[in-house]
N, C-alpha and C. Protein backbone atom coordinates (compact mmCIF):
# COMPACT_ATOMS: atom_id res chain seq x y z
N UNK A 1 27.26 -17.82 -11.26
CA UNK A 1 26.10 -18.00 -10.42
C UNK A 1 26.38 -19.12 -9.41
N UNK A 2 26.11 -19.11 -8.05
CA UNK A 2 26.08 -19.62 -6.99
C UNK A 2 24.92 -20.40 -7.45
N UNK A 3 25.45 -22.36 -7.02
CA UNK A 3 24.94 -23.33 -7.31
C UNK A 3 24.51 -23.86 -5.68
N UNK A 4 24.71 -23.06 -4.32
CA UNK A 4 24.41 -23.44 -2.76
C UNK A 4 24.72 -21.75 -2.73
N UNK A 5 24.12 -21.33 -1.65
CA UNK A 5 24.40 -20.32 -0.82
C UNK A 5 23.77 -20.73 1.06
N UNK A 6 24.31 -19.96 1.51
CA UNK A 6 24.08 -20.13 2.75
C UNK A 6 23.20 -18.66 3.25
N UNK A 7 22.14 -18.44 3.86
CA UNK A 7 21.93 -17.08 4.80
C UNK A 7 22.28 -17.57 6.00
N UNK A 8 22.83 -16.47 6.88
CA UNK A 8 23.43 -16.26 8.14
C UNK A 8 22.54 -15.11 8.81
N UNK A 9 22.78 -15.15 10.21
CA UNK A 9 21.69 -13.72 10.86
C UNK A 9 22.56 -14.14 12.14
N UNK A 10 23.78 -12.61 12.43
CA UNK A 10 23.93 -12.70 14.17
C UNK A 10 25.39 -13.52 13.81
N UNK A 11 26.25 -14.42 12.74
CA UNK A 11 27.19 -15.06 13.32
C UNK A 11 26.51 -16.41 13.05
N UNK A 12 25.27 -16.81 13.25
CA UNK A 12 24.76 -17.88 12.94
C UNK A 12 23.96 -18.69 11.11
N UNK A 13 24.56 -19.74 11.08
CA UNK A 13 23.91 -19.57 9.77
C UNK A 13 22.39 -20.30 10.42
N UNK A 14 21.43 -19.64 9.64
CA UNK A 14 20.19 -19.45 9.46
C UNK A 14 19.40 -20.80 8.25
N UNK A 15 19.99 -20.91 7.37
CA UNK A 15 19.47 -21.70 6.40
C UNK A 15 21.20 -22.07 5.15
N UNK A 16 21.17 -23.10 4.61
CA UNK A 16 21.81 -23.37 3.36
C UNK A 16 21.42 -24.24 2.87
N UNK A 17 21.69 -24.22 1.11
CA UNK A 17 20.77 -24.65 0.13
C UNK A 17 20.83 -23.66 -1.31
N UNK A 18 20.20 -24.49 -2.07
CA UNK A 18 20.40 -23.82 -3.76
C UNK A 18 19.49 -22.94 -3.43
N UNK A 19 19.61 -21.83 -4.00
CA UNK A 19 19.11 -20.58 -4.36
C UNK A 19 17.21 -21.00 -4.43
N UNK A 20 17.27 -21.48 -5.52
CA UNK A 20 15.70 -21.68 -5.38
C UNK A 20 14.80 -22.34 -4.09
N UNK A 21 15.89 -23.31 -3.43
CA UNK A 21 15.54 -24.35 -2.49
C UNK A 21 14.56 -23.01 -1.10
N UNK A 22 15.90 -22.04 -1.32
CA UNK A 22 15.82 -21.35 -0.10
C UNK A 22 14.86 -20.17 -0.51
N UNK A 23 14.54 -19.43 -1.45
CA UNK A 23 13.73 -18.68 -2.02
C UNK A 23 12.04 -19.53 -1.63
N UNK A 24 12.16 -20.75 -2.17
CA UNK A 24 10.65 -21.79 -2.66
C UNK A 24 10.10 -22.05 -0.77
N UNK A 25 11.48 -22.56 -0.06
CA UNK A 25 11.25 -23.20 0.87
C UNK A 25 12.14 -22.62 2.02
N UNK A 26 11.81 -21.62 2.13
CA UNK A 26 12.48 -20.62 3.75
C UNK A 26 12.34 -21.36 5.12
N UNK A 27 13.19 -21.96 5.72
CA UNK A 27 12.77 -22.39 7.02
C UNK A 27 12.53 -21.41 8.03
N UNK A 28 12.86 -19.68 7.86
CA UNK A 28 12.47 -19.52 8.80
C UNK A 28 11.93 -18.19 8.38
N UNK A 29 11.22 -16.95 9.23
CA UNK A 29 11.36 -15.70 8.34
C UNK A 29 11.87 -14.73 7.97
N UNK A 30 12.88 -14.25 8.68
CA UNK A 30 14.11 -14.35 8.73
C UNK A 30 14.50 -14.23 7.02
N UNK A 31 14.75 -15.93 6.77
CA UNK A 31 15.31 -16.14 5.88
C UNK A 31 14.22 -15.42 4.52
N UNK A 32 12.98 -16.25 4.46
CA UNK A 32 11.94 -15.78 3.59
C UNK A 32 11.59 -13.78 3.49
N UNK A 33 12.49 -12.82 4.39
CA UNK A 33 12.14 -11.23 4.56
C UNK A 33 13.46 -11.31 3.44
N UNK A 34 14.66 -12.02 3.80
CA UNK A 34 15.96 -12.15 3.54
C UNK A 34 16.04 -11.92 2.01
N UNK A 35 15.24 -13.11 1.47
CA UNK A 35 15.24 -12.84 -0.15
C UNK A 35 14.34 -12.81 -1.21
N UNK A 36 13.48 -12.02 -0.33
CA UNK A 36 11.99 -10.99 -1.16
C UNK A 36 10.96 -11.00 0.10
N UNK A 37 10.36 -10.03 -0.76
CA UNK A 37 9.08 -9.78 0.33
C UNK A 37 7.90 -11.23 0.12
N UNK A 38 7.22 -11.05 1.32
CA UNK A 38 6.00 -12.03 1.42
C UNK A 38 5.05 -11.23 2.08
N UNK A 39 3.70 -12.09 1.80
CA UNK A 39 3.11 -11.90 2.13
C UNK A 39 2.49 -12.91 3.69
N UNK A 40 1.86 -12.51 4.69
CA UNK A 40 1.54 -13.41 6.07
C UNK A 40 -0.20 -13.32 5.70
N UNK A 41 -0.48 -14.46 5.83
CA UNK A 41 -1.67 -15.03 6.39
C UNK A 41 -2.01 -14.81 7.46
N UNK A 42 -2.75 -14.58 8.73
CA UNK A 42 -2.43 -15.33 9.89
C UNK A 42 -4.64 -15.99 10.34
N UNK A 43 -3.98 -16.75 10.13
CA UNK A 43 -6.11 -17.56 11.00
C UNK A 43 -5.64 -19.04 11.94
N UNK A 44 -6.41 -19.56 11.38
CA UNK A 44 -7.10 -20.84 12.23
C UNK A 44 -7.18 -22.13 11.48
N UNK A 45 -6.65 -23.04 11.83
CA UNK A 45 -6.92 -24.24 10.98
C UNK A 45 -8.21 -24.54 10.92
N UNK A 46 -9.22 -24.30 10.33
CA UNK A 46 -10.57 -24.62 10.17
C UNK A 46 -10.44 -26.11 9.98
N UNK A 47 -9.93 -26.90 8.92
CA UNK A 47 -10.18 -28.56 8.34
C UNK A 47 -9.17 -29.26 7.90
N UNK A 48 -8.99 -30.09 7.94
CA UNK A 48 -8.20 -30.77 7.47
C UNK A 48 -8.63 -32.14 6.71
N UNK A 49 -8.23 -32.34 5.83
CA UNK A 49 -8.40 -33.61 4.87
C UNK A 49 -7.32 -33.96 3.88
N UNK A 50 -6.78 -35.32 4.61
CA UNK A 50 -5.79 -35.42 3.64
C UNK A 50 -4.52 -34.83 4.37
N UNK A 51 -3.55 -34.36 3.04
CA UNK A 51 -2.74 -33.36 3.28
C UNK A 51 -3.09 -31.86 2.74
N UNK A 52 -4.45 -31.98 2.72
CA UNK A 52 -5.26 -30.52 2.11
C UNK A 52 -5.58 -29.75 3.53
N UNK A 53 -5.22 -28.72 3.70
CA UNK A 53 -5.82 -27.73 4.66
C UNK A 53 -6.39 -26.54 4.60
N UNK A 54 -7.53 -26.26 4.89
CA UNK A 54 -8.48 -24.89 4.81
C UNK A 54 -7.97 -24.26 6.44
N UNK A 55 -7.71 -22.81 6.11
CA UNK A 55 -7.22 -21.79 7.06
C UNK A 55 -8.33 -20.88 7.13
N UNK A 56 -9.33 -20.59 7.84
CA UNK A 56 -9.82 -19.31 8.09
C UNK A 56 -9.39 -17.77 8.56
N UNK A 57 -9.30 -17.19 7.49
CA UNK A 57 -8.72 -15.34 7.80
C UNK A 57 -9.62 -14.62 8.28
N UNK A 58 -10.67 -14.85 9.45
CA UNK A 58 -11.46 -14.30 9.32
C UNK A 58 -12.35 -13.75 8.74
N UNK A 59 -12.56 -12.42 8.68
CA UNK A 59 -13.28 -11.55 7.88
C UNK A 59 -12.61 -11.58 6.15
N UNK A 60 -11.54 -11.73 6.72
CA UNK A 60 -11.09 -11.76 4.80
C UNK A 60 -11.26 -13.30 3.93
N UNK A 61 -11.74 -13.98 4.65
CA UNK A 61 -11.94 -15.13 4.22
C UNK A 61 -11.21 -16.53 4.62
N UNK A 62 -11.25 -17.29 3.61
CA UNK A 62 -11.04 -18.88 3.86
C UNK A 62 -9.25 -18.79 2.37
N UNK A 63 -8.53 -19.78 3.08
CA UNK A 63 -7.15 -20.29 1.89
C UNK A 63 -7.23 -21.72 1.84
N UNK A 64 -6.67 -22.17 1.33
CA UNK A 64 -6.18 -23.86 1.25
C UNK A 64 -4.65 -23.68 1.27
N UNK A 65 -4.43 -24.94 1.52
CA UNK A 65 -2.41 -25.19 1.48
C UNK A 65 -2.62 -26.39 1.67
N UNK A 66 -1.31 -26.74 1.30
CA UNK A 66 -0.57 -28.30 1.37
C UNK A 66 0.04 -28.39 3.04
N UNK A 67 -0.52 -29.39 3.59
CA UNK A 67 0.49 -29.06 4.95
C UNK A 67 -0.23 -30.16 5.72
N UNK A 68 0.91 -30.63 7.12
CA UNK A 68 0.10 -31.50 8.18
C UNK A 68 -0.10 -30.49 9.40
N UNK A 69 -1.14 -30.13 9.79
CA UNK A 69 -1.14 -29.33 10.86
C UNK A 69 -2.53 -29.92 11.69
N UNK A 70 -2.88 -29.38 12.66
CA UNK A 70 -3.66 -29.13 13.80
C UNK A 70 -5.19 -28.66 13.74
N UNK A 71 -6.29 -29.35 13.57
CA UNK A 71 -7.07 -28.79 13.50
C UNK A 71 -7.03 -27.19 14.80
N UNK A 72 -7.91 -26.10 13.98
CA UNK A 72 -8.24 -25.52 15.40
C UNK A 72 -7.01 -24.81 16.15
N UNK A 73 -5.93 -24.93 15.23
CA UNK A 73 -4.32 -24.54 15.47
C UNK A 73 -4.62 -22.59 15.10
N UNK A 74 -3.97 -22.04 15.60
CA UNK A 74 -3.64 -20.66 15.19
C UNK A 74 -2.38 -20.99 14.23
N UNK A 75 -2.47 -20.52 12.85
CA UNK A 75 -0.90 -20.47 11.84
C UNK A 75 -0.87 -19.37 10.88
N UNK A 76 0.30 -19.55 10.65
CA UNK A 76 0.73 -18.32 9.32
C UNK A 76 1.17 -18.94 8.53
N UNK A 77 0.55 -18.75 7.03
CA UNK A 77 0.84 -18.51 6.38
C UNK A 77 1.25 -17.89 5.35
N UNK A 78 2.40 -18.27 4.15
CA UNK A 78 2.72 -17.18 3.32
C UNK A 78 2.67 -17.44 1.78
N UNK A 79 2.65 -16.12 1.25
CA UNK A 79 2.60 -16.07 -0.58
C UNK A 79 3.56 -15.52 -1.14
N UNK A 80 4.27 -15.23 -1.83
CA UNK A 80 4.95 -14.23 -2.64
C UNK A 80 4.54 -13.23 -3.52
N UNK A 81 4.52 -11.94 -3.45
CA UNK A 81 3.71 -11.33 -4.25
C UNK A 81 3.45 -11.55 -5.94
N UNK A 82 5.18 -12.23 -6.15
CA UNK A 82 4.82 -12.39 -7.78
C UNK A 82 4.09 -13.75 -7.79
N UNK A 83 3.41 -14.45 -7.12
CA UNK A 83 2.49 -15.61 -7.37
C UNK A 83 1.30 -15.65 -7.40
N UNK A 84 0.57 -13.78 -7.39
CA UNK A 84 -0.54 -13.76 -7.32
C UNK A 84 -0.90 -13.09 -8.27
N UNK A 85 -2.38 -12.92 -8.86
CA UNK A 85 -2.86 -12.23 -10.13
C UNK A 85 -4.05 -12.08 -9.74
N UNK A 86 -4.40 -11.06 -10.64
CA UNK A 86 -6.18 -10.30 -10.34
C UNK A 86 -6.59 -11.37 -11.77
N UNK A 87 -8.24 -11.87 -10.68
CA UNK A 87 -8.80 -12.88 -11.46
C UNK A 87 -9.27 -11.91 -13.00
N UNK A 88 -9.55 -13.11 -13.49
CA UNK A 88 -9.97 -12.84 -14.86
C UNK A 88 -11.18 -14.12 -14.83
N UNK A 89 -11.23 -14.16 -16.71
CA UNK A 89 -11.83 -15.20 -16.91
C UNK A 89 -11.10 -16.39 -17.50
N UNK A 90 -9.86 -16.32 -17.48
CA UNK A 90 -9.43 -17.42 -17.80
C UNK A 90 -9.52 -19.17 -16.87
N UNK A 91 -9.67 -20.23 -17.36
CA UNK A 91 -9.57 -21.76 -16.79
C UNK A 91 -8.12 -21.33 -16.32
N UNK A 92 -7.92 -22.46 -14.92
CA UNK A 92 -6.72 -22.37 -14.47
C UNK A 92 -6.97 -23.94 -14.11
N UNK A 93 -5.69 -24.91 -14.08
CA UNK A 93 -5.32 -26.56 -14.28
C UNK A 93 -4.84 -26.57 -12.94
N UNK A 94 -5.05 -25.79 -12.07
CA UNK A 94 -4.51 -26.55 -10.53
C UNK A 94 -5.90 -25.74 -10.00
N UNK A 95 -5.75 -25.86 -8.22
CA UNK A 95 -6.50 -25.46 -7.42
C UNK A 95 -5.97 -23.98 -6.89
N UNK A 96 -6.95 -23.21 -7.11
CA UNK A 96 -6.46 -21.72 -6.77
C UNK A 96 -7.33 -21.34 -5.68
N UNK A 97 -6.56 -20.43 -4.80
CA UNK A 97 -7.34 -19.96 -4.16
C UNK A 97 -7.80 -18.40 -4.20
N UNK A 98 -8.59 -17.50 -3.60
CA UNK A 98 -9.49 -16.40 -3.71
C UNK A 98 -9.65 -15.58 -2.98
N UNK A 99 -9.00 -14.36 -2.77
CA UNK A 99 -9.57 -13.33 -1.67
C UNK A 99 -9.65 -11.57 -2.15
N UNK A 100 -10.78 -11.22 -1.77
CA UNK A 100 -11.09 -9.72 -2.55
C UNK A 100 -10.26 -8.56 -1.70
N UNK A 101 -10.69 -7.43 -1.94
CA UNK A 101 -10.09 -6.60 -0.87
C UNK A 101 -10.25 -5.31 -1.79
N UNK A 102 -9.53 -4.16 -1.03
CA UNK A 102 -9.88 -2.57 -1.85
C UNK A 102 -8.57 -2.97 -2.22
N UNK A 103 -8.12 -2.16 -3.96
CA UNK A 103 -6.86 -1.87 -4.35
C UNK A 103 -6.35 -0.62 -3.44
N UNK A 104 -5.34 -0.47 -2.88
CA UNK A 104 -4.98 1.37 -2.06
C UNK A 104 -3.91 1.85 -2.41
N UNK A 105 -3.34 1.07 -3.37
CA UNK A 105 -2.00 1.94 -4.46
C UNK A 105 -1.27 0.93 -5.50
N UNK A 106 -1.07 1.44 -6.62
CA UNK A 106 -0.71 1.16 -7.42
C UNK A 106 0.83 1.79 -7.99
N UNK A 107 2.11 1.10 -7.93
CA UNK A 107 3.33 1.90 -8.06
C UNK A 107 4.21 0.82 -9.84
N UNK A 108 4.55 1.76 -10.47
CA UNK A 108 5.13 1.44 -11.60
C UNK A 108 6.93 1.31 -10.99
N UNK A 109 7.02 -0.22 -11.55
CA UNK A 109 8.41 -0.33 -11.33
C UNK A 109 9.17 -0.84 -12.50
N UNK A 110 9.27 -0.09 -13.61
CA UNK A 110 9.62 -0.24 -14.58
C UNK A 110 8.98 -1.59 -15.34
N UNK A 111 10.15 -3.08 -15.22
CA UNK A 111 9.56 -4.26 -15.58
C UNK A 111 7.96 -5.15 -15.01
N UNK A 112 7.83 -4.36 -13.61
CA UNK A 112 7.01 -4.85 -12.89
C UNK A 112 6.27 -3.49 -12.13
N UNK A 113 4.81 -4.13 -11.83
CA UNK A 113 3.77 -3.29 -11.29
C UNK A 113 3.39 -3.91 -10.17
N UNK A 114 3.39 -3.13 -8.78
CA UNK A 114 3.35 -3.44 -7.51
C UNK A 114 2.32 -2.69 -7.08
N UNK A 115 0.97 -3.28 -6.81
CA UNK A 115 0.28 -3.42 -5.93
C UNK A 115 -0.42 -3.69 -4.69
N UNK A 116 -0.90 -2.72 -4.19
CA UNK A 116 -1.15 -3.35 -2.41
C UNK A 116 -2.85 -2.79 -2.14
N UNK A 117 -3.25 -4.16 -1.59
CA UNK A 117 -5.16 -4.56 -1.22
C UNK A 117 -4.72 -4.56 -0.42
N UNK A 118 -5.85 -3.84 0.50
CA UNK A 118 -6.59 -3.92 1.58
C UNK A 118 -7.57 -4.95 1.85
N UNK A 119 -7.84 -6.27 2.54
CA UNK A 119 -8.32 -7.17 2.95
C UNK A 119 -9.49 -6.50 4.40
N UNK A 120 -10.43 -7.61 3.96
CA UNK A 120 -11.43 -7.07 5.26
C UNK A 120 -11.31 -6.94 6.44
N UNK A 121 -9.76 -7.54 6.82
CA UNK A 121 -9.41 -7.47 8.36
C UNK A 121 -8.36 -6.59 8.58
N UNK A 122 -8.28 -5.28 7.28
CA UNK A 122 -7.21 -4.37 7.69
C UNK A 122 -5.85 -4.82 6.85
N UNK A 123 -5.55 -5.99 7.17
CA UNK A 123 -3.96 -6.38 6.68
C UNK A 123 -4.02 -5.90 4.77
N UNK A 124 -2.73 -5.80 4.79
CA UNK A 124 -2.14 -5.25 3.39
C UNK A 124 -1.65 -6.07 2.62
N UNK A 125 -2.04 -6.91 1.26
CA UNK A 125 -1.63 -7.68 0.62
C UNK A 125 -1.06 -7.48 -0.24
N UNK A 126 0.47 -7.67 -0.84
CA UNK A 126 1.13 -6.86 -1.85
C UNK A 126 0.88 -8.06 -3.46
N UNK A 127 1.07 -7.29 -4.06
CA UNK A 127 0.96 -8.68 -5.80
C UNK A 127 1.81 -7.81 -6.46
N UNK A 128 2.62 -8.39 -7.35
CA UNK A 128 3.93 -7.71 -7.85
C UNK A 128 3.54 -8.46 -9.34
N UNK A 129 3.31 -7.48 -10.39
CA UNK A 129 2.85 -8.16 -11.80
C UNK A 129 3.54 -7.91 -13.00
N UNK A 130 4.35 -8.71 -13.38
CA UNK A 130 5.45 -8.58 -14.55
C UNK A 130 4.55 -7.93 -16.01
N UNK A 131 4.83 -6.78 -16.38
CA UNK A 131 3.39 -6.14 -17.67
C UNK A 131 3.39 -7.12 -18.75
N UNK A 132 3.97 -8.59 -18.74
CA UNK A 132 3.44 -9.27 -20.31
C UNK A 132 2.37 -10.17 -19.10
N UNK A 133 1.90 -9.98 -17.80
CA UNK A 133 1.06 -10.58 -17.08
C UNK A 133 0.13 -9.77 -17.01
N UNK A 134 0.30 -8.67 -17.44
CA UNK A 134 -0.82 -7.38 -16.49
C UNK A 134 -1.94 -7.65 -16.72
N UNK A 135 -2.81 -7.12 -15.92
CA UNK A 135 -4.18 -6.99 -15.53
C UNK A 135 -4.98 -6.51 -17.02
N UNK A 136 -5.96 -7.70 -17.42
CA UNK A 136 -6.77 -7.89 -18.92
C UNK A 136 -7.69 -6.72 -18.85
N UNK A 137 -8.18 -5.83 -18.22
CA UNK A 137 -8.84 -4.76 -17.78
C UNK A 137 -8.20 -3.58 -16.56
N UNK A 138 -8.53 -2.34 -17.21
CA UNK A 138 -8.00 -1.16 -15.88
C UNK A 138 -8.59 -1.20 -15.08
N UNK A 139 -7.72 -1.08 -13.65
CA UNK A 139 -8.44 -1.33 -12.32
C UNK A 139 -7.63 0.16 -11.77
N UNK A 140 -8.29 0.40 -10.74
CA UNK A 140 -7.97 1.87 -10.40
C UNK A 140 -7.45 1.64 -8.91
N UNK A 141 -7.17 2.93 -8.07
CA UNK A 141 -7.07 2.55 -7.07
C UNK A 141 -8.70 2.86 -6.55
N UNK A 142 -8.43 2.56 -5.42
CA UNK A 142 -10.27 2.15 -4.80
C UNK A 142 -11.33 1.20 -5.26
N UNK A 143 -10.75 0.38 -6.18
CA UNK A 143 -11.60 -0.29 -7.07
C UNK A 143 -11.41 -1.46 -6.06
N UNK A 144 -12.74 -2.41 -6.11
CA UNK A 144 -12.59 -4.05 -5.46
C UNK A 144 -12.22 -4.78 -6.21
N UNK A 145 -11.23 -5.46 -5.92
CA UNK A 145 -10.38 -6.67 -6.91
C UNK A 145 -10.05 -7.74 -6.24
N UNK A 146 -10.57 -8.77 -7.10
CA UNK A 146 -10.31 -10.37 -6.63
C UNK A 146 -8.81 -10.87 -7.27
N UNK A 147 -7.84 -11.58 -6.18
CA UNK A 147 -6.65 -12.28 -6.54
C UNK A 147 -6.84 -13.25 -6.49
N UNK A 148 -6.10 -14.02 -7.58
CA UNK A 148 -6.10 -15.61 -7.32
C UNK A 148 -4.67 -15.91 -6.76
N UNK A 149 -4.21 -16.88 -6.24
CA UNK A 149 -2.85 -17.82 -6.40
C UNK A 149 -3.31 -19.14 -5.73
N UNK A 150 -2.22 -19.81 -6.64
CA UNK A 150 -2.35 -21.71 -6.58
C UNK A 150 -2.37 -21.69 -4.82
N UNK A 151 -3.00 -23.04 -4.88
CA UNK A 151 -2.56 -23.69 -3.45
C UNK A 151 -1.52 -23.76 -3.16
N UNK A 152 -0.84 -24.71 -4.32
CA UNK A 152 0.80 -24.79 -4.05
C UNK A 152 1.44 -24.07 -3.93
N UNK A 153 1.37 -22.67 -4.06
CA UNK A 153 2.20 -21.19 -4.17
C UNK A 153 2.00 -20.78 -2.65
N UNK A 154 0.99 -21.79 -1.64
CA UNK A 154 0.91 -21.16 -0.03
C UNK A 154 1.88 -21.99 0.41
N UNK A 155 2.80 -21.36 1.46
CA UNK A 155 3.93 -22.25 2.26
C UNK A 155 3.87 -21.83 3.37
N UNK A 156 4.02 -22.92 4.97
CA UNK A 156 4.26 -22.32 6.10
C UNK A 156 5.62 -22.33 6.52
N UNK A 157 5.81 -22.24 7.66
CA UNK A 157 7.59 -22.18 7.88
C UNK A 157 6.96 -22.24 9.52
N UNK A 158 7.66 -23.70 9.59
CA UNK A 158 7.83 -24.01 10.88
C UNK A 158 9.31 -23.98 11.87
N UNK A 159 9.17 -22.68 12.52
CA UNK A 159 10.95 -22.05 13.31
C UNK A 159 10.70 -23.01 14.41
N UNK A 160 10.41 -24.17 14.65
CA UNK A 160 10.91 -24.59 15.79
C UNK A 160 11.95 -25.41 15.36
């Protein structure tokens, strides 16, 4: 196992760094399409406090993230699908955040179950769920389902 790898795009390298470094923390997107899928945010810096930031998605709602940005800024942000889960009732020990949407397919991938919501502004949100995680109740397709994922699980990627 590779203890550094490098991604390249074009002749140019793009990013290098340990495997997780570059998986956790993609500088660009590029790199983050490079080694798994994500998911994009895209709104508005609604607030800022702190190093806490609330993003408005419009119609699909409000996120939080860790970040210094711009009030009133247009940004994207991103998730990974395996960092998200359909709420339950369980307590959770960090700050999570919340957005509903229609389920519009459900695909069996042997170890893992890949799902994709529909959000109120159209966009397609994928959640990828390992079955000793799966969903505590059957959800169908067409059914409305709430996801959670941590704050900390939102990251932006600034390409300048």
């Amino acid at each position: 196992m590779a203890t550094k790898m490098c991604i390249m795009e074009k002749g140019s390298i793009k990013q290098s760094g340990t495997p997780a470094d570059l998986y956790e923390r993609p500088k660009s997107s590029f790199v983050a399409n490079f080694l798994g899928e994500i998911n994009c945010l895209n709104g508005r810096v609604e607030q800022k406090t702190g190093n806490m930031t609330t993003l408005s998605l419009g119609k699909s709602g409000k996120i939080q993230f860790i970040a210094g940005v711009d009030e009133n800024k247009e940004q994207q942000c991103y998730v990974r699908p395996e960092n998200i889960f359909f709420y339950s009732n369980q307590e959770h020990n960090q700050p999570m955040n919340s957005l509903e949407g229609i389920l519009i397919s459900i695909n069996f991938f042997g170890n893992h179950t890949r799902y994709q919501i529909e959000l109120a502004d159209g966009s397609i949100f994928k959640v990828s769920l390992h079955h000793r995680k799966a969903v505590q109740h059957k959800i169908s397709r067409g059914d409305q389902v709430r996801m959670l994922f941590a704050v900390s699980d939102v990251f932006q990627i600034n390409e300048n």
